[in-house]
PDB file of N, CA and C in Angstrom:
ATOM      1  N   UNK A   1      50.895-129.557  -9.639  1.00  0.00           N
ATOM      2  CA  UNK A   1      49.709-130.162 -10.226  1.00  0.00           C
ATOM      3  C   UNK A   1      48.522-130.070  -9.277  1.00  0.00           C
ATOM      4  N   UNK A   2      48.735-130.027  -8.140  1.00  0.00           N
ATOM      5  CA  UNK A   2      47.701-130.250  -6.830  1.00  0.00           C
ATOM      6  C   UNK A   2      47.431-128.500  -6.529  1.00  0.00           C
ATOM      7  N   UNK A   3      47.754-127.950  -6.984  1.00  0.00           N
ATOM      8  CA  UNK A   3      47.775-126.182  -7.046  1.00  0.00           C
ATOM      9  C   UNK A   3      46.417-126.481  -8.165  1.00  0.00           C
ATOM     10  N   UNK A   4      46.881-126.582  -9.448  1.00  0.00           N
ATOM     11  CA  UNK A   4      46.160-126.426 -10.513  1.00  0.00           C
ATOM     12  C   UNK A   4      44.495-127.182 -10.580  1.00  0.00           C
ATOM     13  N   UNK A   5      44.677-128.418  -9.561  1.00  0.00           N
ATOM     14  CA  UNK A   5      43.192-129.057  -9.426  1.00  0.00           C
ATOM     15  C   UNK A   5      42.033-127.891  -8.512  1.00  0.00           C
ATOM     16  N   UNK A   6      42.965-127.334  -7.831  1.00  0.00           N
ATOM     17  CA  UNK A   6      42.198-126.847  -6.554  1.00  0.00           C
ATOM     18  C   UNK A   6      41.554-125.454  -7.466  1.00  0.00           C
ATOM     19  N   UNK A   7      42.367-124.481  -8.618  1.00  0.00           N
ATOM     20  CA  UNK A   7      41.884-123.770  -8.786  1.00  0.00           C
ATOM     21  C   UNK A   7      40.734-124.400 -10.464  1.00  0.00           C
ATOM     22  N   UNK A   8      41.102-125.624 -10.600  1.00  0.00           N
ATOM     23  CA  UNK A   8      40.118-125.586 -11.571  1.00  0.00           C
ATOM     24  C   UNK A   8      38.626-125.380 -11.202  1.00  0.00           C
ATOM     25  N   UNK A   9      37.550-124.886 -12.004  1.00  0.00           N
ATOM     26  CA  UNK A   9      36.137-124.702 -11.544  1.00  0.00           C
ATOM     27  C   UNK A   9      35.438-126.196 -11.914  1.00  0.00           C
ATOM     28  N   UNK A  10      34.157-125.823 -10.788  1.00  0.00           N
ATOM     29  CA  UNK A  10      33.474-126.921 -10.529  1.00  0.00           C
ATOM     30  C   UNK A  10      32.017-126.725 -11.087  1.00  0.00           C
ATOM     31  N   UNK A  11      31.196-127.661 -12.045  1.00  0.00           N
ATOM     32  CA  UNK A  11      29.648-126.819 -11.629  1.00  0.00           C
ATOM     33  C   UNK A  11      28.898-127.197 -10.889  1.00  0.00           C
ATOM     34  N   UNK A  12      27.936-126.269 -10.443  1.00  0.00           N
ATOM     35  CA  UNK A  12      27.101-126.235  -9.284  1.00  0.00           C
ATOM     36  C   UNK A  12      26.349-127.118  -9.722  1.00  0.00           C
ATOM     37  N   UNK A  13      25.689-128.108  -9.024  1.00  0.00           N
ATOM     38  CA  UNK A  13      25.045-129.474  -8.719  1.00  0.00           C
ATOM     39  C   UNK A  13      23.693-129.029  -9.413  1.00  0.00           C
ATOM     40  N   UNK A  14      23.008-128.111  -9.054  1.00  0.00           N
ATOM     41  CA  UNK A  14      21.516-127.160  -9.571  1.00  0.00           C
ATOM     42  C   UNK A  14      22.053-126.443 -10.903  1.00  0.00           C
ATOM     43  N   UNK A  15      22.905-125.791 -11.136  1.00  0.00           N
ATOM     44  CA  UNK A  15      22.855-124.558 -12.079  1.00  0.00           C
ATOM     45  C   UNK A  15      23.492-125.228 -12.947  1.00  0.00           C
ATOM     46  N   UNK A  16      24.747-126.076 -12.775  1.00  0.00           N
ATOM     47  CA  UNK A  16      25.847-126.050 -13.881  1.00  0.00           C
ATOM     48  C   UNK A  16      26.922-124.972 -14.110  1.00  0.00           C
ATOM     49  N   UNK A  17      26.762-124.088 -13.356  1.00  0.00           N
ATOM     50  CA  UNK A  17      27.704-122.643 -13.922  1.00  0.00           C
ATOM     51  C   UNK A  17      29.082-123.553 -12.836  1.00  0.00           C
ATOM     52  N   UNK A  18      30.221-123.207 -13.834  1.00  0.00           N
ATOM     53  CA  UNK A  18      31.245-123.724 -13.254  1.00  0.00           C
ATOM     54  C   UNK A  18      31.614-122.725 -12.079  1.00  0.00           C
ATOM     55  N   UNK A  19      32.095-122.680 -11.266  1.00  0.00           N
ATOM     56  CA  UNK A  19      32.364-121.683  -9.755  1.00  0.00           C
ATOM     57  C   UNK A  19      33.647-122.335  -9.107  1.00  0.00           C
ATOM     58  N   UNK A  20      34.075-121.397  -8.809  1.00  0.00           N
ATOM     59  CA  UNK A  20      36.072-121.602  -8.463  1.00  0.00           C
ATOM     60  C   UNK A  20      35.477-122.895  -6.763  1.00  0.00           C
ATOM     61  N   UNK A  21      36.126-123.949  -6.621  1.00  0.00           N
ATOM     62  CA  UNK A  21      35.705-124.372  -5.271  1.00  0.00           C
ATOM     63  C   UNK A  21      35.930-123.883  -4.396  1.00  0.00           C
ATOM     64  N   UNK A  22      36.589-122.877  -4.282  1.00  0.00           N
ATOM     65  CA  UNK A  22      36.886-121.945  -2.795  1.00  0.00           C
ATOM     66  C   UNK A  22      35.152-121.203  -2.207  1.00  0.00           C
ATOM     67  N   UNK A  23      34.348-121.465  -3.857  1.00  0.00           N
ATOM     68  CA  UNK A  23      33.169-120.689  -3.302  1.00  0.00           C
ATOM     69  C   UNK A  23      31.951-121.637  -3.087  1.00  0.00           C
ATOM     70  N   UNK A  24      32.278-122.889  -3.818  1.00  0.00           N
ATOM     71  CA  UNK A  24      31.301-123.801  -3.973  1.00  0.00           C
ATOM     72  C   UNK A  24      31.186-124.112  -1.834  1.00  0.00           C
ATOM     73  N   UNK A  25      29.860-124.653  -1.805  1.00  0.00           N
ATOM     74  CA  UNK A  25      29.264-125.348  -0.397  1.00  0.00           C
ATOM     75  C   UNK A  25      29.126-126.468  -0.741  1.00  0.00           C
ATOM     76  N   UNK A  26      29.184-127.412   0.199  1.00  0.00           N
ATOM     77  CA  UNK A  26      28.550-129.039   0.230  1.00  0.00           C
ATOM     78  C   UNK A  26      27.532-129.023   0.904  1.00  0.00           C
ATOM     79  N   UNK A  27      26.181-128.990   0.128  1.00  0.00           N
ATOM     80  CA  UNK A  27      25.126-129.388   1.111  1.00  0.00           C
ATOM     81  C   UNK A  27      24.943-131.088   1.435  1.00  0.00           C
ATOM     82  N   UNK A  28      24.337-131.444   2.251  1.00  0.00           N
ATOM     83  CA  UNK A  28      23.376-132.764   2.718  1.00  0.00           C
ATOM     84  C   UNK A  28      22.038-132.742   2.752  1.00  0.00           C
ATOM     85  N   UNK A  29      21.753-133.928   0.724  1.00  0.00           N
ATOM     86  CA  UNK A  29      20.303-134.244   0.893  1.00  0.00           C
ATOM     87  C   UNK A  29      20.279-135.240   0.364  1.00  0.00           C
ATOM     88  N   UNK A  30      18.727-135.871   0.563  1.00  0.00           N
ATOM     89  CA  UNK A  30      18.056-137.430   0.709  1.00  0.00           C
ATOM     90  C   UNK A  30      16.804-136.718  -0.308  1.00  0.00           C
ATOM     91  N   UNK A  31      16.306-137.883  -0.663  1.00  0.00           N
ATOM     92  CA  UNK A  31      15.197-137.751  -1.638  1.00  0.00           C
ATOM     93  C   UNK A  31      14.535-138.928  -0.499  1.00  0.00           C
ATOM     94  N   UNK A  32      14.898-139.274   0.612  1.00  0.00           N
ATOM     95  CA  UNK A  32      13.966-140.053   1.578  1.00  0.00           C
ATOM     96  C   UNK A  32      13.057-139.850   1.919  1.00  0.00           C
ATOM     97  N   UNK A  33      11.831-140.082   2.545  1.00  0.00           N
ATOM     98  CA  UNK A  33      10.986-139.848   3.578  1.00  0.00           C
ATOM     99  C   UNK A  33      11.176-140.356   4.634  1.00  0.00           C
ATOM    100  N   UNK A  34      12.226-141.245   4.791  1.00  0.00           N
ATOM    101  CA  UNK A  34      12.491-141.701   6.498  1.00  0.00           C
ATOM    102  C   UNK A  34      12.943-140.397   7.098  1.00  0.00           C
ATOM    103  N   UNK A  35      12.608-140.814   8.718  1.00  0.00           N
ATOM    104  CA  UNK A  35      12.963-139.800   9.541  1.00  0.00           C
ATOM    105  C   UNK A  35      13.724-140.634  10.446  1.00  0.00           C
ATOM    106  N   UNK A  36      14.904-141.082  10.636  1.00  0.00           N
ATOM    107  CA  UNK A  36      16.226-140.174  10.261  1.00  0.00           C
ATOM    108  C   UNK A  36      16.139-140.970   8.420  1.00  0.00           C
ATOM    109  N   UNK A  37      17.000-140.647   7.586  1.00  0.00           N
ATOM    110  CA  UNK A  37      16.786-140.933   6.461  1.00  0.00           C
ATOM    111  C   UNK A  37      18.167-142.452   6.203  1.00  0.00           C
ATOM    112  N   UNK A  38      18.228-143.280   5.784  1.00  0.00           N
ATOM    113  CA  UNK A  38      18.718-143.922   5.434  1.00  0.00           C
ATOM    114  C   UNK A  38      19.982-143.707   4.974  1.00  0.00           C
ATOM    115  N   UNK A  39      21.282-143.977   5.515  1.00  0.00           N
ATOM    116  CA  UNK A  39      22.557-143.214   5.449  1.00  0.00           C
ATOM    117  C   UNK A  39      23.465-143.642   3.821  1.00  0.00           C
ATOM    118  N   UNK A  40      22.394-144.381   3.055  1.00  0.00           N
ATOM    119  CA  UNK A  40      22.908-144.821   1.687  1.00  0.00           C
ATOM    120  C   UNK A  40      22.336-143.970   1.343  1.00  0.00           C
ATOM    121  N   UNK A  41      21.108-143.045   1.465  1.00  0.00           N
ATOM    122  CA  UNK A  41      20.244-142.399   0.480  1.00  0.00           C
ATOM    123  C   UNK A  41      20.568-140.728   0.650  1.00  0.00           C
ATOM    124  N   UNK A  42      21.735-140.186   1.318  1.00  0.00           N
ATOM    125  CA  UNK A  42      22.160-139.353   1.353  1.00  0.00           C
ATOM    126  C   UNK A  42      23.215-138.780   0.752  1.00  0.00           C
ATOM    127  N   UNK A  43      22.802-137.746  -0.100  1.00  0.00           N
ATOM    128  CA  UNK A  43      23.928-137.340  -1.129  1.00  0.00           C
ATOM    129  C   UNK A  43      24.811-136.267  -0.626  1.00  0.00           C
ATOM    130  N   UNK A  44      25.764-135.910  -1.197  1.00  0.00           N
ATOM    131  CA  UNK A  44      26.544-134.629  -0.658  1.00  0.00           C
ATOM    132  C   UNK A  44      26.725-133.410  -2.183  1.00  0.00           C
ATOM    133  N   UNK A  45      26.038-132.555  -2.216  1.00  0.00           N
ATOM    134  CA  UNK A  45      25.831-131.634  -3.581  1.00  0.00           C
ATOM    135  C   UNK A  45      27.272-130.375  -3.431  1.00  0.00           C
ATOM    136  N   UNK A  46      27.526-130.070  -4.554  1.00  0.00           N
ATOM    137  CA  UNK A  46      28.398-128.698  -4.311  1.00  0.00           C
ATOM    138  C   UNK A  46      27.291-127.861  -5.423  1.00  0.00           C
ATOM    139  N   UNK A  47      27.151-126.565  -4.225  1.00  0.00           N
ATOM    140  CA  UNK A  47      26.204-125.564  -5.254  1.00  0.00           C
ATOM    141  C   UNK A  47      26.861-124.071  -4.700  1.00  0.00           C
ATOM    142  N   UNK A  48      26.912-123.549  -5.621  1.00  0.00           N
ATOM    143  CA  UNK A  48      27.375-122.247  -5.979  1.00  0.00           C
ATOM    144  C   UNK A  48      26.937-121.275  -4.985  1.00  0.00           C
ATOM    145  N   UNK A  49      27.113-120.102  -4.909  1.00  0.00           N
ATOM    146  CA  UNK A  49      26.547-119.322  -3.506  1.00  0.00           C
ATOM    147  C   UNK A  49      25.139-118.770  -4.114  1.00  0.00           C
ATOM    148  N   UNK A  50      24.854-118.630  -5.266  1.00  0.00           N
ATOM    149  CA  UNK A  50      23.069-117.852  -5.271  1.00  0.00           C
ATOM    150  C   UNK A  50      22.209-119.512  -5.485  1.00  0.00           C
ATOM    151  N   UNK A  51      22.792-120.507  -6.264  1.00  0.00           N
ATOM    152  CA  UNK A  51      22.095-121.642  -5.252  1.00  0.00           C
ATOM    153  C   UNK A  51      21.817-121.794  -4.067  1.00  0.00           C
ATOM    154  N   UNK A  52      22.993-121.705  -3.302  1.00  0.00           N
ATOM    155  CA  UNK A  52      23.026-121.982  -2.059  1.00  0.00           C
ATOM    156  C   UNK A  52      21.904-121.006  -1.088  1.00  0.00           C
ATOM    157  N   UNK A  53      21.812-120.286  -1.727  1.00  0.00           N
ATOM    158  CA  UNK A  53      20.578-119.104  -1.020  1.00  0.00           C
ATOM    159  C   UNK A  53      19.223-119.472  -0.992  1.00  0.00           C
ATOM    160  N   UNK A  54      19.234-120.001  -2.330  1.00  0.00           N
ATOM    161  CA  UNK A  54      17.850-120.273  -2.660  1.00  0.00           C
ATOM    162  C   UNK A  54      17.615-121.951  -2.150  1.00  0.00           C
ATOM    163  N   UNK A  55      18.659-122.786  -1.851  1.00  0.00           N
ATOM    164  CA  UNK A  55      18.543-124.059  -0.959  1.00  0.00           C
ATOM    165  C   UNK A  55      17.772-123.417   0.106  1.00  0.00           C
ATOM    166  N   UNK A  56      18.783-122.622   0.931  1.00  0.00           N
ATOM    167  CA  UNK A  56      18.427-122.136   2.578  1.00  0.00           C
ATOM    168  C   UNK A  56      17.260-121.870   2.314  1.00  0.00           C
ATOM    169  N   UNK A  57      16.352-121.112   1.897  1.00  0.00           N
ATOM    170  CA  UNK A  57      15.232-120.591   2.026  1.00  0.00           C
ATOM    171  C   UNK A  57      14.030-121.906   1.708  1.00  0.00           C
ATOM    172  N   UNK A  58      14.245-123.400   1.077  1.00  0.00           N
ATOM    173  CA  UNK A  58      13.478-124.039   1.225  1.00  0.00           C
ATOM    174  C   UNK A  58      13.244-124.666   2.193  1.00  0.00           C
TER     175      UNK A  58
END
């Protein structure tokens, strides 16, 4: 059963397209303006790899 969770797909946090989790990333973001940001206001996203490209580049 723990086989079958790992290969079910996930969707990407931005896109929605479901993506196997072996490919999905966890980024770290805040919609804060504190600098350091408030450790409740930090989310953890899974986004797909051509998300994930277009994260890096902002």
């Amino acid at each position: 059963m723990i086989k079958t969770e790992l290969l079910t797909p996930l969707p990407c946090r931005w896109c929605a397209t479901l993506t196997a989790p072996t490919e999905l990333q966890t980024v770290k973001v805040t919609r804060s303006m504190q600098n350091p940001p408030p450790p409740d206001s930090i989310e953890e996203w899974l986004l797909c790899p051509r998300c994930l490209e277009h994260y890096e580049k902002m």
